[in-house]
PDB file of N, CA and C in Angstrom:
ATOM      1  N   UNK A   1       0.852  -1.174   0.000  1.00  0.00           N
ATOM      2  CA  UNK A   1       0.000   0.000   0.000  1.00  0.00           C
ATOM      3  C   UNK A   1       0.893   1.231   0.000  1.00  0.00           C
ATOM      4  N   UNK A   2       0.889   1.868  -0.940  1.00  0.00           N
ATOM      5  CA  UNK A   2       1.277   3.326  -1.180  1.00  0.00           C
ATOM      6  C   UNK A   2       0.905   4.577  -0.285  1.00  0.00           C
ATOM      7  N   UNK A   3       1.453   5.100   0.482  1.00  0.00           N
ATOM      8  CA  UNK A   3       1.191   6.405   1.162  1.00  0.00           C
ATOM      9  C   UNK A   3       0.719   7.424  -0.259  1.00  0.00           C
ATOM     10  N   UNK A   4      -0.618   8.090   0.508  1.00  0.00           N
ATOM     11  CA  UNK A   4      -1.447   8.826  -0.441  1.00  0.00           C
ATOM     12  C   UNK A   4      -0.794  10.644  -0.525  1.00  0.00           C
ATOM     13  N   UNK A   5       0.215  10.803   1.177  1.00  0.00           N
ATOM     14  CA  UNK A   5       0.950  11.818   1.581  1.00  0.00           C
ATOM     15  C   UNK A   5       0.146  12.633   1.719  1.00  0.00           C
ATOM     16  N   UNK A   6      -1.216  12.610   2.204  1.00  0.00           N
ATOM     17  CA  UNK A   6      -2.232  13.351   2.768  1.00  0.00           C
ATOM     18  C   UNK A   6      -3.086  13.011   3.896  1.00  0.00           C
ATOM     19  N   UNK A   7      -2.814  13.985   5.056  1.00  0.00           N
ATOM     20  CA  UNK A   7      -3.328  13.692   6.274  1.00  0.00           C
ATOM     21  C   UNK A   7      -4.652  14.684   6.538  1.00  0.00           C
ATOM     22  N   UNK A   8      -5.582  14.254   6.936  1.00  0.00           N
ATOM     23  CA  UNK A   8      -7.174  14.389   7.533  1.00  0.00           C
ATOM     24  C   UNK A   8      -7.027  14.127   9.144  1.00  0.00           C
ATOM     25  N   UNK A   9      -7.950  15.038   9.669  1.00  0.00           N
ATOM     26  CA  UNK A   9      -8.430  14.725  10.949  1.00  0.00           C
ATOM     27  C   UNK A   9      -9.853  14.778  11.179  1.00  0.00           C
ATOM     28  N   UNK A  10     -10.349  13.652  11.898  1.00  0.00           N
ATOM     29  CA  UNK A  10     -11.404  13.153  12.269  1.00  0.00           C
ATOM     30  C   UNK A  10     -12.146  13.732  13.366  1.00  0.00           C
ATOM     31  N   UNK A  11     -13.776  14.645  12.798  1.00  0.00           N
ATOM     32  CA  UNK A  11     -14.210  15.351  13.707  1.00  0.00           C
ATOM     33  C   UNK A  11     -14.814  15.211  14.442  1.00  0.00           C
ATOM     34  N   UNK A  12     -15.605  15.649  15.015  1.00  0.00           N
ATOM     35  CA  UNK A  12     -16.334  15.097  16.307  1.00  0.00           C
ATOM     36  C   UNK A  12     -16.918  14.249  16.397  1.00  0.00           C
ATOM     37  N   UNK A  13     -17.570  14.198  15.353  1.00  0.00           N
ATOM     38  CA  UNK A  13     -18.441  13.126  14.717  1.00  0.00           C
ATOM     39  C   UNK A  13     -17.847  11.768  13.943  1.00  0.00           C
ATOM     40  N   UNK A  14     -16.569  11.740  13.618  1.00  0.00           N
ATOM     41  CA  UNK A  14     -16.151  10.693  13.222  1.00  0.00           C
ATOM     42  C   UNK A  14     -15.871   9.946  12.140  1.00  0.00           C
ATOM     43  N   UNK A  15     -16.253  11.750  11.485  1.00  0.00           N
ATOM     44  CA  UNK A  15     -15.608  11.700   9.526  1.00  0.00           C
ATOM     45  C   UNK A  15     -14.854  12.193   9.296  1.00  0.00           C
ATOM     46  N   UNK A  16     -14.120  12.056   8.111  1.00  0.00           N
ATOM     47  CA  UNK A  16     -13.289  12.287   7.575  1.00  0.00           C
ATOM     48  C   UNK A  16     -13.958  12.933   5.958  1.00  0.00           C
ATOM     49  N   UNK A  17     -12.753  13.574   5.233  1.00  0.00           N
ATOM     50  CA  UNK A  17     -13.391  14.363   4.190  1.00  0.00           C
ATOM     51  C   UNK A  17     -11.779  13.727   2.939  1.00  0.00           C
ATOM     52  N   UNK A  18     -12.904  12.888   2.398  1.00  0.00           N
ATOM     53  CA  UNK A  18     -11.624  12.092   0.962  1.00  0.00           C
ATOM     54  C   UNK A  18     -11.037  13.109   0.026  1.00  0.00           C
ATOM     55  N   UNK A  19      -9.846  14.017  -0.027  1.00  0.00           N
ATOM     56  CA  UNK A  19     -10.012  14.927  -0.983  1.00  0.00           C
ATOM     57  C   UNK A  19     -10.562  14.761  -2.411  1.00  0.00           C
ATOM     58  N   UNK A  20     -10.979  16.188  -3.359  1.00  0.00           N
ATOM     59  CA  UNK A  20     -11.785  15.655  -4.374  1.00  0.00           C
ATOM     60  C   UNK A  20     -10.662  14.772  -6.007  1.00  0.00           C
ATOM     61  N   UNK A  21      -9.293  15.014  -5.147  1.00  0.00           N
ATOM     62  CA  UNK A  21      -8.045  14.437  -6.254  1.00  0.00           C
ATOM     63  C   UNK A  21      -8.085  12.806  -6.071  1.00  0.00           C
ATOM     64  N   UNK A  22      -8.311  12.388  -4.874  1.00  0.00           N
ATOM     65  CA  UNK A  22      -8.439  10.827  -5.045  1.00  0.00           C
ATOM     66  C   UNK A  22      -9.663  10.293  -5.358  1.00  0.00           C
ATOM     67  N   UNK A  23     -11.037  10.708  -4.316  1.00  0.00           N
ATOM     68  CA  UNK A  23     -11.661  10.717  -5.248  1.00  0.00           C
ATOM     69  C   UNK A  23     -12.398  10.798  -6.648  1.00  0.00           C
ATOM     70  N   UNK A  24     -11.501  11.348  -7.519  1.00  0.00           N
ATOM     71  CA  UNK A  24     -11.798  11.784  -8.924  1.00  0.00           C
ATOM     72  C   UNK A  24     -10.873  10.454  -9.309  1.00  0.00           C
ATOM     73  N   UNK A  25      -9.672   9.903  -8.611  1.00  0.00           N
ATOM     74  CA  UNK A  25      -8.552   9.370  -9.140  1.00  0.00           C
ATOM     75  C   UNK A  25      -9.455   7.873  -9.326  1.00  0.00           C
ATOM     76  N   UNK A  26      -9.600   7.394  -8.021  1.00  0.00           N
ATOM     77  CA  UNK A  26     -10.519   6.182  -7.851  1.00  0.00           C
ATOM     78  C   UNK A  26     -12.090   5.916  -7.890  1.00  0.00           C
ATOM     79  N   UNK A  27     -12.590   7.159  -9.169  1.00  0.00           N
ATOM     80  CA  UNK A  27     -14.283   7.356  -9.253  1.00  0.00           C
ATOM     81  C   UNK A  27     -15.279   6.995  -8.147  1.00  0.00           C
ATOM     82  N   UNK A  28     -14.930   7.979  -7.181  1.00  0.00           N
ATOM     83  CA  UNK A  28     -15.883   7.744  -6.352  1.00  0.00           C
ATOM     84  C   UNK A  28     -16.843   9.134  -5.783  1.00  0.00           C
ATOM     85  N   UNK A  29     -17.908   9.363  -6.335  1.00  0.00           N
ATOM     86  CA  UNK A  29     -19.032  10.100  -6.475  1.00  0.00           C
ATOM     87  C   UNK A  29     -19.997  10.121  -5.491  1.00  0.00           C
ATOM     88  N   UNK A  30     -20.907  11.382  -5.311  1.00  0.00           N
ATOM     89  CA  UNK A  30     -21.150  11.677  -3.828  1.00  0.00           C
ATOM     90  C   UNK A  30     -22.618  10.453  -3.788  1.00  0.00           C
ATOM     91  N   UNK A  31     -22.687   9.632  -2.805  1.00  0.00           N
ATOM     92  CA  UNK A  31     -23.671   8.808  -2.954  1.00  0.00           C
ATOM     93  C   UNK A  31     -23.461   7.435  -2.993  1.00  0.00           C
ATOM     94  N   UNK A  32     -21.556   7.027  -3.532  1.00  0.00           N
ATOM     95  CA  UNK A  32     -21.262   5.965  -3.858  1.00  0.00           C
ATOM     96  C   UNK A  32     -21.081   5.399  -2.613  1.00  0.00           C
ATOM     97  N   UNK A  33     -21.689   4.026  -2.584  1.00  0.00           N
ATOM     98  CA  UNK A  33     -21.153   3.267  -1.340  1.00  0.00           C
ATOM     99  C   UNK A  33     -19.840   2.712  -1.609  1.00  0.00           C
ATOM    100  N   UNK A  34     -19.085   2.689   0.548  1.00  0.00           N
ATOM    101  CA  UNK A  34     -18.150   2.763   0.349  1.00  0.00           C
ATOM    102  C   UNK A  34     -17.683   1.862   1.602  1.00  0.00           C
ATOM    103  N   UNK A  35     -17.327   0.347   1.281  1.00  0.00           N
ATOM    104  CA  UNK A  35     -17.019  -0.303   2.095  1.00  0.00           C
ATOM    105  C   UNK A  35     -15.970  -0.520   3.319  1.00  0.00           C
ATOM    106  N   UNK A  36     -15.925  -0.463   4.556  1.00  0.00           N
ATOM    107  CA  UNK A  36     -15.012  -0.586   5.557  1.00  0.00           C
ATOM    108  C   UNK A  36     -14.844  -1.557   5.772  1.00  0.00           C
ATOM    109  N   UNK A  37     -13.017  -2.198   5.560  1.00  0.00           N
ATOM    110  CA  UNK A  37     -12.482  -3.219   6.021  1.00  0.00           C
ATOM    111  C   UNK A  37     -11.045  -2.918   6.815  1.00  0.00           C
ATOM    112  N   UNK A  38     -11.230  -3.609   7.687  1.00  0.00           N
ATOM    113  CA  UNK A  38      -9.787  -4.087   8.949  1.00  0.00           C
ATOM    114  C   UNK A  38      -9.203  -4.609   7.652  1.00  0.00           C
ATOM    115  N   UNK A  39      -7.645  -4.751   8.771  1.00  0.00           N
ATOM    116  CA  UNK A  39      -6.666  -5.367   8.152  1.00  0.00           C
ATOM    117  C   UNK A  39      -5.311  -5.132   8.817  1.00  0.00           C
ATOM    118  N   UNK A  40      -5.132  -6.469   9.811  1.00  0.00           N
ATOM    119  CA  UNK A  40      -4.614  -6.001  11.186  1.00  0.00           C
ATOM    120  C   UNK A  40      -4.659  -4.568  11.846  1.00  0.00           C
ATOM    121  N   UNK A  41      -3.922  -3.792  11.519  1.00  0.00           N
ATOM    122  CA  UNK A  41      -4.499  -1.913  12.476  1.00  0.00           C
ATOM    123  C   UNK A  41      -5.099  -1.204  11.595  1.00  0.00           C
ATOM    124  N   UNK A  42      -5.099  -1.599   9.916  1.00  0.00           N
ATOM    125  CA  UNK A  42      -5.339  -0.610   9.286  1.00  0.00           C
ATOM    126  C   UNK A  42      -6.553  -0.741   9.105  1.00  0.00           C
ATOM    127  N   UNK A  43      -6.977   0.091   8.376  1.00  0.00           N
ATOM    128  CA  UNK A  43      -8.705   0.621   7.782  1.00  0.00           C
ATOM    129  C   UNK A  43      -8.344   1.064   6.585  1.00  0.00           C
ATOM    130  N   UNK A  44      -9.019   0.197   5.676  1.00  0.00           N
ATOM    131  CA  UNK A  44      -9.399   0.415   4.465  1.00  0.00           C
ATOM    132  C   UNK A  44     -10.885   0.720   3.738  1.00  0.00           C
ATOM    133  N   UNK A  45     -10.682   1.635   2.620  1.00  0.00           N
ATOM    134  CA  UNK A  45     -11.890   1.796   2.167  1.00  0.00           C
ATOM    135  C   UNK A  45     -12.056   1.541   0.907  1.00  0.00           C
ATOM    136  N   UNK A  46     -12.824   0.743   0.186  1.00  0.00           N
ATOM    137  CA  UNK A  46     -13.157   0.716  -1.314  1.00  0.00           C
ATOM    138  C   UNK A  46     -14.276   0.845  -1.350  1.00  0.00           C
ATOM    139  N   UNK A  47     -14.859   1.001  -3.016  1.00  0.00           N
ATOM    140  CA  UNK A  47     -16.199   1.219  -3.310  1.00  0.00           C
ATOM    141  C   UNK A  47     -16.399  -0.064  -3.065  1.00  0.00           C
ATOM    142  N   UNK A  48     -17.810  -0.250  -2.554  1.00  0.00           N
ATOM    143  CA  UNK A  48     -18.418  -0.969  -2.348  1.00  0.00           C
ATOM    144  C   UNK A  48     -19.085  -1.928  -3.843  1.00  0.00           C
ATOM    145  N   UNK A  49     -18.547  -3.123  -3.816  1.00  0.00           N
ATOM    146  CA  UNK A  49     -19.085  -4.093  -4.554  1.00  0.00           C
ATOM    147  C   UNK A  49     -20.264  -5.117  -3.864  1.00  0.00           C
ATOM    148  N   UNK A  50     -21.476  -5.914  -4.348  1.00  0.00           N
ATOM    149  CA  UNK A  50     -21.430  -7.325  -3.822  1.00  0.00           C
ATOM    150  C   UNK A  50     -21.122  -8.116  -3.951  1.00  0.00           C
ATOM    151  N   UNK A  51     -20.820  -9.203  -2.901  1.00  0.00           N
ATOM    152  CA  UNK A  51     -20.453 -10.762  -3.069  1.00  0.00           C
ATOM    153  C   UNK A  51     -21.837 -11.424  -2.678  1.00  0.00           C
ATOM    154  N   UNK A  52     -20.983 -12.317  -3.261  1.00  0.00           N
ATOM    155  CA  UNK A  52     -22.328 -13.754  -2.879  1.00  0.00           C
ATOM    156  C   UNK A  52     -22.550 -14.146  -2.139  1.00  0.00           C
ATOM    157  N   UNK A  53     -23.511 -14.470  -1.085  1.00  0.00           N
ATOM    158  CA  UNK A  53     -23.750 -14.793   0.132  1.00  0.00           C
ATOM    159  C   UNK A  53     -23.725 -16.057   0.551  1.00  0.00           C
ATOM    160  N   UNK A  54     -23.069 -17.172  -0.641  1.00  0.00           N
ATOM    161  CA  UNK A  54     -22.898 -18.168  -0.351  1.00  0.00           C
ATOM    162  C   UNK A  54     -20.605 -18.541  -0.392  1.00  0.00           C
ATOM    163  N   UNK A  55     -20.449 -17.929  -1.507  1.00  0.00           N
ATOM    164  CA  UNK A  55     -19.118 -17.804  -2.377  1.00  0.00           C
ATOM    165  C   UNK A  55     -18.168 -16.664  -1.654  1.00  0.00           C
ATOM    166  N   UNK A  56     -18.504 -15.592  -1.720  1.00  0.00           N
ATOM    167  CA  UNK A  56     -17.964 -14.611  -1.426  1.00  0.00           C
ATOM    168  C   UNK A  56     -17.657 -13.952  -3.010  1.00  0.00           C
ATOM    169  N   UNK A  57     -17.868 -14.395  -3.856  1.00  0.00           N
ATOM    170  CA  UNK A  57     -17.334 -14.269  -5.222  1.00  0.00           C
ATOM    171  C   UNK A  57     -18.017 -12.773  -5.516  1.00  0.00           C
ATOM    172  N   UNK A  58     -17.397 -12.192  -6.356  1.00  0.00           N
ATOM    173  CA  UNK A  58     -17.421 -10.853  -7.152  1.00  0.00           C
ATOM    174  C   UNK A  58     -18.207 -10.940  -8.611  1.00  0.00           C
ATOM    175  N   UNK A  59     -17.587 -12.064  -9.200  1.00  0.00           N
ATOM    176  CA  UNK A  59     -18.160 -12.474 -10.473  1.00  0.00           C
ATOM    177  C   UNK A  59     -19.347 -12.821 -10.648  1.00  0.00           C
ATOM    178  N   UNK A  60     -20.207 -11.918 -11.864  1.00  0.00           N
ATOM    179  CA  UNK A  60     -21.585 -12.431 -12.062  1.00  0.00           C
ATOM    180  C   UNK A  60     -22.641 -12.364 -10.832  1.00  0.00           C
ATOM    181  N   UNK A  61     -22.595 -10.811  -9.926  1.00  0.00           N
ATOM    182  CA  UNK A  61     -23.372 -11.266  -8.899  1.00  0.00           C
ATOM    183  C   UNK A  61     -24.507 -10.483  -9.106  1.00  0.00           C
ATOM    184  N   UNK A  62     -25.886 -11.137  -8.829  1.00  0.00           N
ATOM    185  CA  UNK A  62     -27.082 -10.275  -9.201  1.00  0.00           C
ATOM    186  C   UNK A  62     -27.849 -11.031  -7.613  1.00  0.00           C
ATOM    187  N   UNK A  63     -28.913  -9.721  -7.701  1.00  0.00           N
ATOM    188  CA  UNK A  63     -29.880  -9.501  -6.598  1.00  0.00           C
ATOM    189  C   UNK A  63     -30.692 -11.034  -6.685  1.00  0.00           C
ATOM    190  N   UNK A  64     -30.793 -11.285  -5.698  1.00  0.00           N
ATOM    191  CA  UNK A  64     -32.138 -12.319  -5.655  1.00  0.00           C
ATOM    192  C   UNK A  64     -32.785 -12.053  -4.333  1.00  0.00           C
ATOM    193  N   UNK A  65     -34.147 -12.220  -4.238  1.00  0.00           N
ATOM    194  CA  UNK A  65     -34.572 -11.657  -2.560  1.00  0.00           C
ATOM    195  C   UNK A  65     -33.915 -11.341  -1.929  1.00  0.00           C
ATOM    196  N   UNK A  66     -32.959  -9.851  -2.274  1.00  0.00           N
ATOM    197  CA  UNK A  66     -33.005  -8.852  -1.027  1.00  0.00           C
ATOM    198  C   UNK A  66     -31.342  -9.877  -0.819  1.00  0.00           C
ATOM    199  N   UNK A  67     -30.964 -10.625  -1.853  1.00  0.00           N
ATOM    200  CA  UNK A  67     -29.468 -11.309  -1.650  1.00  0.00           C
ATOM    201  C   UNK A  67     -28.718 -11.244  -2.791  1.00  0.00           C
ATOM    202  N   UNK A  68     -27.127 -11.045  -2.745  1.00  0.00           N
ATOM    203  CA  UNK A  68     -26.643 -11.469  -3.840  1.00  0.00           C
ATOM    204  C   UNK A  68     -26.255 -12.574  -3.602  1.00  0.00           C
ATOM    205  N   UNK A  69     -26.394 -13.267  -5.257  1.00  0.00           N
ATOM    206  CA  UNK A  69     -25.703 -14.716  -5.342  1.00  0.00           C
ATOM    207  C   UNK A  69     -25.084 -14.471  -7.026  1.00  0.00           C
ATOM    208  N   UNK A  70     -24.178 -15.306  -7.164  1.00  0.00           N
ATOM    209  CA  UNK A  70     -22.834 -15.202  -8.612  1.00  0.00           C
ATOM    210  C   UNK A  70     -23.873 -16.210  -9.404  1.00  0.00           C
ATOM    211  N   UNK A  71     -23.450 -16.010 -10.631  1.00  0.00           N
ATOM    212  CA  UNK A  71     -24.005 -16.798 -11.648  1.00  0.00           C
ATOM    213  C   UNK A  71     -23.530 -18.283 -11.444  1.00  0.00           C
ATOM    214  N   UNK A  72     -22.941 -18.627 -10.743  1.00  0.00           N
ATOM    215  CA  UNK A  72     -22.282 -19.858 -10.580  1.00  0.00           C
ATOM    216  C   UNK A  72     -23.068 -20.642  -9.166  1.00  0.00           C
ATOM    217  N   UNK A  73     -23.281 -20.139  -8.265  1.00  0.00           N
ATOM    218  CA  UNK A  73     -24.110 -20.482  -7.279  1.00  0.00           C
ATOM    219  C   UNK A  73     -25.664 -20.787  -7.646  1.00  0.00           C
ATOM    220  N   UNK A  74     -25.821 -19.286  -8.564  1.00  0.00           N
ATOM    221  CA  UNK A  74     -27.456 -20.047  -8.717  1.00  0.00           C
ATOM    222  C   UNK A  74     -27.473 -21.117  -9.788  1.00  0.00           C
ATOM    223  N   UNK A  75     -26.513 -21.424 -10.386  1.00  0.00           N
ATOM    224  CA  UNK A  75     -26.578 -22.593 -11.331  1.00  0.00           C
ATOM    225  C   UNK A  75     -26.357 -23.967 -10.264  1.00  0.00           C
ATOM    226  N   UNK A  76     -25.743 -23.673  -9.591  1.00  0.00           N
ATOM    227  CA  UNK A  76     -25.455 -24.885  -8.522  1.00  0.00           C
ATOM    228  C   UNK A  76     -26.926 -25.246  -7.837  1.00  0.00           C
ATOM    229  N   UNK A  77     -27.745 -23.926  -7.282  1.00  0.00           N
ATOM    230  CA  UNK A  77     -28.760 -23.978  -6.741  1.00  0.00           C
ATOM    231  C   UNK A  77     -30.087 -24.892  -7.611  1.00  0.00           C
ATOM    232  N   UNK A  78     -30.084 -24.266  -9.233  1.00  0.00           N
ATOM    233  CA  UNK A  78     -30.889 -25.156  -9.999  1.00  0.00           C
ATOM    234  C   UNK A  78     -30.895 -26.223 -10.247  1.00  0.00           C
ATOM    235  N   UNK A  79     -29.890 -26.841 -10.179  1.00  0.00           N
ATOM    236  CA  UNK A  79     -29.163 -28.391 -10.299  1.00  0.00           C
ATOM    237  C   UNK A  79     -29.780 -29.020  -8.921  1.00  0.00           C
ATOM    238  N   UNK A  80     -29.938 -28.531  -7.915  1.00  0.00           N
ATOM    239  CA  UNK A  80     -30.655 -29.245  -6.856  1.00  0.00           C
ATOM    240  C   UNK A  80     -32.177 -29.363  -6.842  1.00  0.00           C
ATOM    241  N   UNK A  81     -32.583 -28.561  -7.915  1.00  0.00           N
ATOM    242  CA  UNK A  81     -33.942 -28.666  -7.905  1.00  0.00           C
ATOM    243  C   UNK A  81     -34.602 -30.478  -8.476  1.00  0.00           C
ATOM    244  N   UNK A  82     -33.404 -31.018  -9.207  1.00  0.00           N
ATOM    245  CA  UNK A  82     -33.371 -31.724 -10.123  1.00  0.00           C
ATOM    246  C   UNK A  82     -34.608 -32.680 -10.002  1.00  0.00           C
TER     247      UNK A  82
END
């Protein structure tokens, strides 16, 4: 991980403000969700993707009741209908 060489302080409330140069760098637009992950001390943030709630997978993932599942799971899932 690359130092971005820009420091923020966290206000009362417990935000922070992404300048608009990384944001523009890594397209992230006012509204975009934006996922929080650990990683031993650190905190990371990316845009928010879904995974599959069975896989964890990225690939091919679409809504099903209020869930994502990958194109590969629900093919697994139809095969049990058999």
């Amino acid at each position: 991980m690359k130092p971005a060489g820009i420091v923020r302080k966290v206000d009362q409330l417990g935000r922070i403000v992404l300048p608009k140069s990384l944001r523009k760098r890594y397209q992230m637009n006012e509204g975009d969700p934006i996922e929080i992950l650990v990683q031993g001390d650190q905190i990371l943030l990316e845009r928010y993707r879904p995974r599959c709630v069975f896989c964890s997978g990225m690939e091919g993932v679409s809504e099903f009741k209020d869930r994502f599942v990958c194109s590969q799971c629900f093919s697994e899932m139809n095969q049990l209908k058999g």
